[in-house]
Protein backbone atom coordinates (compact mmCIF):
# COMPACT_ATOMS: atom_id res chain seq x y z
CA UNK A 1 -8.59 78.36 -256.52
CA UNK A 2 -8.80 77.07 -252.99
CA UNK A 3 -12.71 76.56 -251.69
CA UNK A 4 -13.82 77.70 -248.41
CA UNK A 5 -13.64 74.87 -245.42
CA UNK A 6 -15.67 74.51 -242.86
CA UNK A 7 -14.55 74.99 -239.05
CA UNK A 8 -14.88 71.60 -237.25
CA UNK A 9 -13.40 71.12 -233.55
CA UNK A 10 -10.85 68.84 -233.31
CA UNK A 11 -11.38 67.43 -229.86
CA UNK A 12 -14.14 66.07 -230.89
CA UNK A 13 -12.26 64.23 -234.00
CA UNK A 14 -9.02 62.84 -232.18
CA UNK A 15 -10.90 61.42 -229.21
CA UNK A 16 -11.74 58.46 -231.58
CA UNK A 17 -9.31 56.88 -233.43
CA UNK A 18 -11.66 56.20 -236.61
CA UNK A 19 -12.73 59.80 -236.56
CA UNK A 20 -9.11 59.93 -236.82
CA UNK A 21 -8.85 58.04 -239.93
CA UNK A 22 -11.54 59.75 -241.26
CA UNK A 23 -10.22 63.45 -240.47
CA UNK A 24 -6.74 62.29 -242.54
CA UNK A 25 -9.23 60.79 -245.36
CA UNK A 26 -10.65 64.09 -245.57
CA UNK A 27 -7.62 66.06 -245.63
CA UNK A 28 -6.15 64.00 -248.34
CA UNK A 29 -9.34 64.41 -250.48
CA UNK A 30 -9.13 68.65 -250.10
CA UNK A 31 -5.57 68.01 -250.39
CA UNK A 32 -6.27 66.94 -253.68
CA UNK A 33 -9.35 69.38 -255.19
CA UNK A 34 -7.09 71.82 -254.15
CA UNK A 35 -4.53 70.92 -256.00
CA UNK A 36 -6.71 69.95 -259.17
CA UNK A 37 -7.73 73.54 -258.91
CA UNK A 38 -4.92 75.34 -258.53
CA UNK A 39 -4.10 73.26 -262.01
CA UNK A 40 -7.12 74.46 -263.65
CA UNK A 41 -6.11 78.11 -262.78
CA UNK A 42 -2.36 77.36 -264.25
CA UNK A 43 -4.28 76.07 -267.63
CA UNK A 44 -6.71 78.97 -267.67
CA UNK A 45 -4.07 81.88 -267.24
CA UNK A 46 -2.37 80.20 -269.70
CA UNK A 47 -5.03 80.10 -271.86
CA UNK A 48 -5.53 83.95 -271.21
CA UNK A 49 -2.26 85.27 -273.02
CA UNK A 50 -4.53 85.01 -276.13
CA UNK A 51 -8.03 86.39 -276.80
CA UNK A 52 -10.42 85.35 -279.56
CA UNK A 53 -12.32 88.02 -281.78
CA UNK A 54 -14.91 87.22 -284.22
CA UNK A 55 -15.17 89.85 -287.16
CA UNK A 56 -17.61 89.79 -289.64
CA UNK A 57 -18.10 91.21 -293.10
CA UNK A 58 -21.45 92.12 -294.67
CA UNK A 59 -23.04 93.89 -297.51
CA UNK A 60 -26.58 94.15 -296.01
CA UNK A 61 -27.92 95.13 -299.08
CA UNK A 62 -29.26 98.63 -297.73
CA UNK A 63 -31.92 100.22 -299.08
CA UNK A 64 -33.94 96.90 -300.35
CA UNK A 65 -33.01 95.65 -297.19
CA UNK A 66 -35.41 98.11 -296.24
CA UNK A 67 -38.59 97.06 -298.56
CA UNK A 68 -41.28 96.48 -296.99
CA UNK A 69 -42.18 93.98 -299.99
CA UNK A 70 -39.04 91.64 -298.33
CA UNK A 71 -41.30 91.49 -294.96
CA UNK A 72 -41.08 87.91 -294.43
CA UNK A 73 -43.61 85.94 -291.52
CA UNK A 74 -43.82 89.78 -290.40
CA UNK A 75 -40.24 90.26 -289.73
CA UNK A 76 -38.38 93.23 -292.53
CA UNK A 77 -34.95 92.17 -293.70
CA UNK A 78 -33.69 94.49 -291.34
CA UNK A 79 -35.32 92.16 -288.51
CA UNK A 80 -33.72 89.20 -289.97
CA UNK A 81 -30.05 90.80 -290.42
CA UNK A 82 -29.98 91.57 -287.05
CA UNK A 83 -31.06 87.56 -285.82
CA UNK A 84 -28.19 87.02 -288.34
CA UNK A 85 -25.80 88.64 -286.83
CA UNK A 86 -26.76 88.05 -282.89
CA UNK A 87 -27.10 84.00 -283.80
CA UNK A 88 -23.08 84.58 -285.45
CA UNK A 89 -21.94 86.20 -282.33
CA UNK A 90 -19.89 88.64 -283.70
CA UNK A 91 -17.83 90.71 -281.93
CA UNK A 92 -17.08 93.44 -284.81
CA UNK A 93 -19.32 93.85 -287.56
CA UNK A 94 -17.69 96.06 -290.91
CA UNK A 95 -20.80 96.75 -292.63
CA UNK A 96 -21.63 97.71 -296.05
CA UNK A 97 -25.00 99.29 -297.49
CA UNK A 98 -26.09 100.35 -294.04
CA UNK A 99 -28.03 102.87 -295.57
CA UNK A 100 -29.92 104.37 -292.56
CA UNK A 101 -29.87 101.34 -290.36
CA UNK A 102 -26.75 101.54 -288.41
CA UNK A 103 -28.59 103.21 -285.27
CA UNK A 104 -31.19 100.63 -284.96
CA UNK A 105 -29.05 97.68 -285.68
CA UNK A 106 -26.55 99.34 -283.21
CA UNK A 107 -29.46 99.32 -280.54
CA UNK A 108 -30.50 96.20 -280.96
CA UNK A 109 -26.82 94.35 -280.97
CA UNK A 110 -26.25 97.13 -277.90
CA UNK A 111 -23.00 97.47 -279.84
CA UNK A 112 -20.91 100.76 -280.44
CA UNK A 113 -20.75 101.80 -284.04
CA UNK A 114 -18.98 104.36 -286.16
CA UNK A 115 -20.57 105.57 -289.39
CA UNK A 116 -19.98 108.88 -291.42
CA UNK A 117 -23.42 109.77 -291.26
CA UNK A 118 -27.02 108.69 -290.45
CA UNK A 119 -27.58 106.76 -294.33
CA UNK A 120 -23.96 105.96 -295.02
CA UNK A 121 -22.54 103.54 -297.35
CA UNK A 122 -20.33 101.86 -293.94
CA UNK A 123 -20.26 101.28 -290.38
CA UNK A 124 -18.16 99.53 -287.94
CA UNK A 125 -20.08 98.13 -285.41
CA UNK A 126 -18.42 96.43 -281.88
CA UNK A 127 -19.19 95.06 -278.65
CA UNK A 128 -15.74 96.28 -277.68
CA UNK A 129 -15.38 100.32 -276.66
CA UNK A 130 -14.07 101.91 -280.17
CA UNK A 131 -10.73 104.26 -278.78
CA UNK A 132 -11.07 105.93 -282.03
CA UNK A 133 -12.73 106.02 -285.08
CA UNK A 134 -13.20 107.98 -287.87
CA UNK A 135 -12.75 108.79 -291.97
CA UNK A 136 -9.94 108.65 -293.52
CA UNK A 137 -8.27 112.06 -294.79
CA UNK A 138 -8.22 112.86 -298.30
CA UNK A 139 -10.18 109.46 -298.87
CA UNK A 140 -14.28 109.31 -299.69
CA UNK A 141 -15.79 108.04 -296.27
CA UNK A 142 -18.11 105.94 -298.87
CA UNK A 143 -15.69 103.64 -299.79
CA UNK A 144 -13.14 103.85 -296.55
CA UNK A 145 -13.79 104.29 -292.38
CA UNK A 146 -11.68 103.27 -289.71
CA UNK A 147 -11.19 102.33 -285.86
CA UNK A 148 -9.34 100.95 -283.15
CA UNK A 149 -11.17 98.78 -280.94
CA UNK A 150 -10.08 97.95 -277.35
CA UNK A 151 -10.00 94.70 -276.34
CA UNK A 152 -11.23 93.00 -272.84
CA UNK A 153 -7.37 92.36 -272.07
CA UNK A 154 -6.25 95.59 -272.89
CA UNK A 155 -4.72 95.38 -276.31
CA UNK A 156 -6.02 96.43 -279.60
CA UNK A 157 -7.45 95.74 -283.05
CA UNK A 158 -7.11 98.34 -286.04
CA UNK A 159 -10.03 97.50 -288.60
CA UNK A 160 -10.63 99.30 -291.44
CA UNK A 161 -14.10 98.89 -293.38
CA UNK A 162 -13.63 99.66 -297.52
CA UNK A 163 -15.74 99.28 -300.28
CA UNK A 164 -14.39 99.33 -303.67
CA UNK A 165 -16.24 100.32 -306.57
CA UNK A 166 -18.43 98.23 -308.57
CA UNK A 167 -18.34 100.00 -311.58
CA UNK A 168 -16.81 98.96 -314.61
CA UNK A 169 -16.16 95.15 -315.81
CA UNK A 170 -19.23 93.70 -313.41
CA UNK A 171 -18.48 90.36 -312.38
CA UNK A 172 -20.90 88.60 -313.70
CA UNK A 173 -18.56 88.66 -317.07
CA UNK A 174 -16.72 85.91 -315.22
CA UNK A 175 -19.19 83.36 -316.82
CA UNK A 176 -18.72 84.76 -320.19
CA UNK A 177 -16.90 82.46 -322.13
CA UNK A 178 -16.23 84.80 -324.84
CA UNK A 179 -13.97 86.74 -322.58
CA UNK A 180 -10.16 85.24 -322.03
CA UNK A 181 -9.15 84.82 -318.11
CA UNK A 182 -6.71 87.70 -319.10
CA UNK A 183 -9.38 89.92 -320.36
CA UNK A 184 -11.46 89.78 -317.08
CA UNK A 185 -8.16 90.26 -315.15
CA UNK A 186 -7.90 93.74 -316.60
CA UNK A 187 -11.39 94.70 -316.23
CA UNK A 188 -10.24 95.20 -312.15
CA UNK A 189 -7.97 97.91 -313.41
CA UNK A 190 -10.51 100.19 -311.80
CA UNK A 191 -11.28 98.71 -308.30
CA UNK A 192 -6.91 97.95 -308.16
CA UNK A 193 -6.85 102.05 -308.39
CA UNK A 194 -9.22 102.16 -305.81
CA UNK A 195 -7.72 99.70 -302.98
CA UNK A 196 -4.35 101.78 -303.82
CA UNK A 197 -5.35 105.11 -302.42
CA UNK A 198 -5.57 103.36 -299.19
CA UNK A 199 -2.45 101.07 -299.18
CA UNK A 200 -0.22 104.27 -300.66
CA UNK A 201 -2.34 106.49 -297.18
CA UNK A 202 0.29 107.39 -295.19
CA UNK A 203 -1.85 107.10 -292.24
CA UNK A 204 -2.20 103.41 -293.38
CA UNK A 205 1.48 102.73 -293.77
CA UNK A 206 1.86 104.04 -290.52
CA UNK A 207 -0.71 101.74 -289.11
CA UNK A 208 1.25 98.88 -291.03
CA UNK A 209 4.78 100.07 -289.31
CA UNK A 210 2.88 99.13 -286.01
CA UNK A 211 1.22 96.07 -286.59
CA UNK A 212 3.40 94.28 -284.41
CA UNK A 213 1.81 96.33 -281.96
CA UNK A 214 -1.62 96.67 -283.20
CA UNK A 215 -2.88 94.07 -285.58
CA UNK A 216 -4.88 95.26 -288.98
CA UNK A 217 -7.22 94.10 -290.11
CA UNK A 218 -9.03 95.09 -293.79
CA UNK A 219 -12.90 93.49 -294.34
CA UNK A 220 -15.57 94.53 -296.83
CA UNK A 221 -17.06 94.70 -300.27
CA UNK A 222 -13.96 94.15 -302.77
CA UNK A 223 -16.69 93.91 -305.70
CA UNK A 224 -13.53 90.85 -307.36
CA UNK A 225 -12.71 87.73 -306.60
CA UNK A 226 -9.74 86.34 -305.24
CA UNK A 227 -6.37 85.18 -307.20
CA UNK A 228 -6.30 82.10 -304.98
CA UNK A 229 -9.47 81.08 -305.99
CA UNK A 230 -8.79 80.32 -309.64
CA UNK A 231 -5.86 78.33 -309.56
CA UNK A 232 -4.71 74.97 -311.99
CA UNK A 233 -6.06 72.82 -308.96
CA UNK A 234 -9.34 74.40 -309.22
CA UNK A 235 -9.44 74.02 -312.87
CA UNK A 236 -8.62 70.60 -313.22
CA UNK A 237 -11.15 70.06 -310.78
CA UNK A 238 -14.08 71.99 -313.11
CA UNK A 239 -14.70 74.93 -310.31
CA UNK A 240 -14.71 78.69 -310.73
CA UNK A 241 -15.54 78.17 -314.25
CA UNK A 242 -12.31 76.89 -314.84
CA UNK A 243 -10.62 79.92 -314.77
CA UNK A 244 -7.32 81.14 -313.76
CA UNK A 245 -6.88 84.45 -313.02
CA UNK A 246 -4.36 87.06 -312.13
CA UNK A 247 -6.43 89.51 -309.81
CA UNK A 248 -4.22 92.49 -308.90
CA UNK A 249 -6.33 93.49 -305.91
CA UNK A 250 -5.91 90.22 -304.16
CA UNK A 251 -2.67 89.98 -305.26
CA UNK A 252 -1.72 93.57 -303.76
CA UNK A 253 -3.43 92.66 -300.73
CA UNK A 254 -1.23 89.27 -299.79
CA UNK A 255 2.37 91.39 -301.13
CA UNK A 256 1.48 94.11 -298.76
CA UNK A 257 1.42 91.53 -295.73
CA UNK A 258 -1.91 90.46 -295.16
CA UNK A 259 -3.53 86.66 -294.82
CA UNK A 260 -6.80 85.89 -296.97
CA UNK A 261 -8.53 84.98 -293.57
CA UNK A 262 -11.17 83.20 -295.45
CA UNK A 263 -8.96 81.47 -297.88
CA UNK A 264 -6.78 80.58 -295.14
CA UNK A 265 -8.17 78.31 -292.93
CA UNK A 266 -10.04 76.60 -295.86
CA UNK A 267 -7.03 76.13 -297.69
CA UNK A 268 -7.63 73.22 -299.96
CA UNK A 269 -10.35 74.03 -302.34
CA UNK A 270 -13.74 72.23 -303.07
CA UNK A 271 -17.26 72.71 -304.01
CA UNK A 272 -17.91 72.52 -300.35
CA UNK A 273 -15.35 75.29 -299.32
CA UNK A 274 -15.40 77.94 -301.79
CA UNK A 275 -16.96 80.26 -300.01
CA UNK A 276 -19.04 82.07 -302.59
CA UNK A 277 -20.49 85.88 -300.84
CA UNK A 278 -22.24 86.39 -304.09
CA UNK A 279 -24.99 86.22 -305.29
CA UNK A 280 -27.41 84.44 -302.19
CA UNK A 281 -30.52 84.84 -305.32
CA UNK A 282 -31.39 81.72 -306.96
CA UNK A 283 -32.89 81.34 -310.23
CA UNK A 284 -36.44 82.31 -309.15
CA UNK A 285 -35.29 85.85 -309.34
CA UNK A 286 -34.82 88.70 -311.93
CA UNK A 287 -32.84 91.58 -311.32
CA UNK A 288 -34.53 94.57 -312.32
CA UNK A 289 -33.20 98.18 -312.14
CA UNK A 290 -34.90 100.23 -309.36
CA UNK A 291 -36.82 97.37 -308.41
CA UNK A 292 -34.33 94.74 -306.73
CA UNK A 293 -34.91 91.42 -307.47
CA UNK A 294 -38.30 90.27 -308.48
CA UNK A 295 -39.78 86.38 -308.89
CA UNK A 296 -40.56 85.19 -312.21
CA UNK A 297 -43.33 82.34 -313.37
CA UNK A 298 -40.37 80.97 -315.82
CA UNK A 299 -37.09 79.26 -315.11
CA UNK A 300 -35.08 81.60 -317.31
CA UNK A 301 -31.32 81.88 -317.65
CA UNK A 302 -31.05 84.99 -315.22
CA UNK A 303 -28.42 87.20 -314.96
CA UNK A 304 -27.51 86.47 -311.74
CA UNK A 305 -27.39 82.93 -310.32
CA UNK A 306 -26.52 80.83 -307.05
CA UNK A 307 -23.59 80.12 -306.49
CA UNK A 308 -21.62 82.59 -308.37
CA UNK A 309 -18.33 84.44 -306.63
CA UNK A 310 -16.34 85.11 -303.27
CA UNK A 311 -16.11 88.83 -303.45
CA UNK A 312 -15.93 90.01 -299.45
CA UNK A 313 -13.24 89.72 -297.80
CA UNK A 314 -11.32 89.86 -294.26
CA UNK A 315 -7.86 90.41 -294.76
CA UNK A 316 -5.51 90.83 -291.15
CA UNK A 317 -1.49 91.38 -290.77
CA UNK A 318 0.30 91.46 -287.50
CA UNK A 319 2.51 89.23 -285.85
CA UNK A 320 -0.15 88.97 -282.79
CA UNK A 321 -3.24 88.10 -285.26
CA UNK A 322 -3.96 84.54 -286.02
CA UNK A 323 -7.56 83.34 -288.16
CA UNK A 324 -8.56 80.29 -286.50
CA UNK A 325 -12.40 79.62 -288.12
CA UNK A 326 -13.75 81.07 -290.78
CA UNK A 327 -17.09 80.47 -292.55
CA UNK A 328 -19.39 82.36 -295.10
CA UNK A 329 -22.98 82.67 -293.97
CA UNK A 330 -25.87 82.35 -296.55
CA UNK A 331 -29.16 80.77 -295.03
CA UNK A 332 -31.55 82.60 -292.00
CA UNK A 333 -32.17 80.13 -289.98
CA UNK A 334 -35.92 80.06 -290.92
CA UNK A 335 -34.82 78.46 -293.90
CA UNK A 336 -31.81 76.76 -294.41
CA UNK A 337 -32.62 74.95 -297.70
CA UNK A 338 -32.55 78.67 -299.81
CA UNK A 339 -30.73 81.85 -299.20
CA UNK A 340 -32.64 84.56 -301.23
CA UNK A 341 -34.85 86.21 -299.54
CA UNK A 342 -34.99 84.26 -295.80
CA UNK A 343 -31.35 85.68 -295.95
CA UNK A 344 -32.21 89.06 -296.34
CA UNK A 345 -29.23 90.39 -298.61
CA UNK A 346 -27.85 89.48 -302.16
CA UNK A 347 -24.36 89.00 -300.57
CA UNK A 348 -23.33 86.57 -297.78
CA UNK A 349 -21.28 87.03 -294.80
CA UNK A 350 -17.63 86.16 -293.80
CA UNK A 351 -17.68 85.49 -290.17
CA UNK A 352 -13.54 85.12 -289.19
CA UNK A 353 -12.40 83.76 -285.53
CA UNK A 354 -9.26 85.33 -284.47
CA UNK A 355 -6.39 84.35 -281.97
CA UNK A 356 -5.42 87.71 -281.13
CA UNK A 357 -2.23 87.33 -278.84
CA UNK A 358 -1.62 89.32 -275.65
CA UNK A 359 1.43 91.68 -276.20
């Protein structure tokens, strides 16, 4: 970048021989800037062959996000998600239990969005313009959406938002000690089923024949936890419960091509960087069917405690697609010594940076 100059008249200048001096002094000095700039603008085109994206996952926990009994310093837990999300700066949001909030949330992010209908189960959201989006055919729009999202430099991101069933084994078994690390590996026969009617698509295989062109990237609610989670190391160190496990979703997931974004860039594992998503309640709370979680005057061994599992994910694939940061999100900022119910969902967030590459 050159800056503008000033017109001076030189018969004035070389009529003196210090002005002289002076005039060369100056010359030398713009001589210089100019040159520092025109550096600047080599580094920052340079630095423009690759764009960063921030995706995030969420379970929003829906319809008791909704409650007016979770109205908190006069702000709903809708209120709150959204300071959650604008404070993240996200620039995608795959959302799960939107349950009638994806228009206002939408509104208030001034994002674009895509969701199957006014209370569904997902949404994409994105500050980006969405080319396309859309279900999936033969697939249950509940549990799988999709859309391409164009990027400020032209290229694009493929993101598909899934939710895989929670029913069967729950995962709170995962603390019963009664129940071998095999056992509980089985008991995700059900959601493995699941995540293969969208790998075997062949609308997603097609998608995964271009990722060289088009990155893909895969982010929700997996409802299991991750096989690189429960490892020897983590054993011998006394996390996860000590477990090692075999999970064939996670498992599928990393053989098909994709990077555990989380997982990833916090690849050695501590107590500090395990990245538990669920559950955000602590033990001041009592699930209770229809009713959400309620406070109790006791301390009693609940069925649900804090910490307890990493069960969202953001997977990507793509030789263009790189996760840089990545970080679970737990606390609203009105209170960062609890989750439960500041944070106004039973699951945390994933928030993912990534270096997406220019073509």
């Amino acid at each position: 970048m050159i800056g503008n100059r000033s017109n001076r008249n030189e018969t004035t200048i070389t009529s003196n021989s210090s002005f002289r001096a002076i005039f060369i002094a100056i010359i030398f000095v713009v001589t210089l800037v100019n040159l520092g700039c025109e550096s600047g603008s080599k580094d920052s085109s340079s630095n423009e062959k690759s764009f960063d994206l921030k995706l995030m996952t969420w379970n929003i926990w829906g319809r008791l996000n909704l409650d007016p009994r979770y109205t908190i310093d006069g702000k709903t837990g809708k209120e709150r998600a959204i300071e959650i999300i604008k404070e993240s700066k996200a620039d995608v949001i795959t959302m799960t239990e939107t349950y009638g909030s994806a228009e206002d949330i939408a509104q208030a992010l001034n994002f674009n969005y895509y969701t199957p209908s006014p209370d569904a189960n997902l949404t994409i959201f994105s500050r980006y313009p969405l080319v396309s989006a859309g279900n999936i055919e033969g697939l249950s729009p509940f549990s799988f959406i999709t859309a391409t999202i164009q990027l400020p430099d032209s290229s694009k991101v493929k993101v598909y938002n899934i939710w895989l069933t929670s029913g069967g084994r729950h995962i709170v078994e995962i603390k019963n000690d009664t129940l071998s690390d095999s056992e509980f590996d089985k008991g995700d026969e059900i959601r493995y089923n699941h995540l293969l009617e969208l790998l075997n698509h062949e609308s997603f295989k097609k998608d995964m024949a271009n990722r060289t062109e088009i990155p893909v990237i895969v982010a929700g609610d997996f409802n299991c936890i991750s096989h690189l989670d429960y490892t020897p190391e983590t054993k011998r160190s006394g996390l996860n419960y000590s477990r090692i496990l075999n999970n064939k979703i996670s498992m599928a997931m990393l053989n098909t091509g994709f990077i555990d974004s989380y997982r990833s860039v916090n690849s050695t594992i501590s107590a500090e960087t395990l990245g538990y998503t669920w559950t955000t309640v602590g033990q001041g709370y009592m699930y209770k069917s229809g009713q959400g979680f309620v406070p109790v005057d006791e301390q009693p061994e609940p069925e649900y405690r804090d910490p307890f599992a990493r069960i969202d994910f953001i997977y990507a694939t793509g030789e263009r697609i790189e996760p840089v940061k990545s970080r679970t999100i737990v606390n609203h900022s009105s209170n960062l010594s609890r989750s439960f119910p500041e944070f106004p969902s039973d699951h945390g967030a994933v928030l993912t940076t990534f270096r997406v590459s220019k073509k």
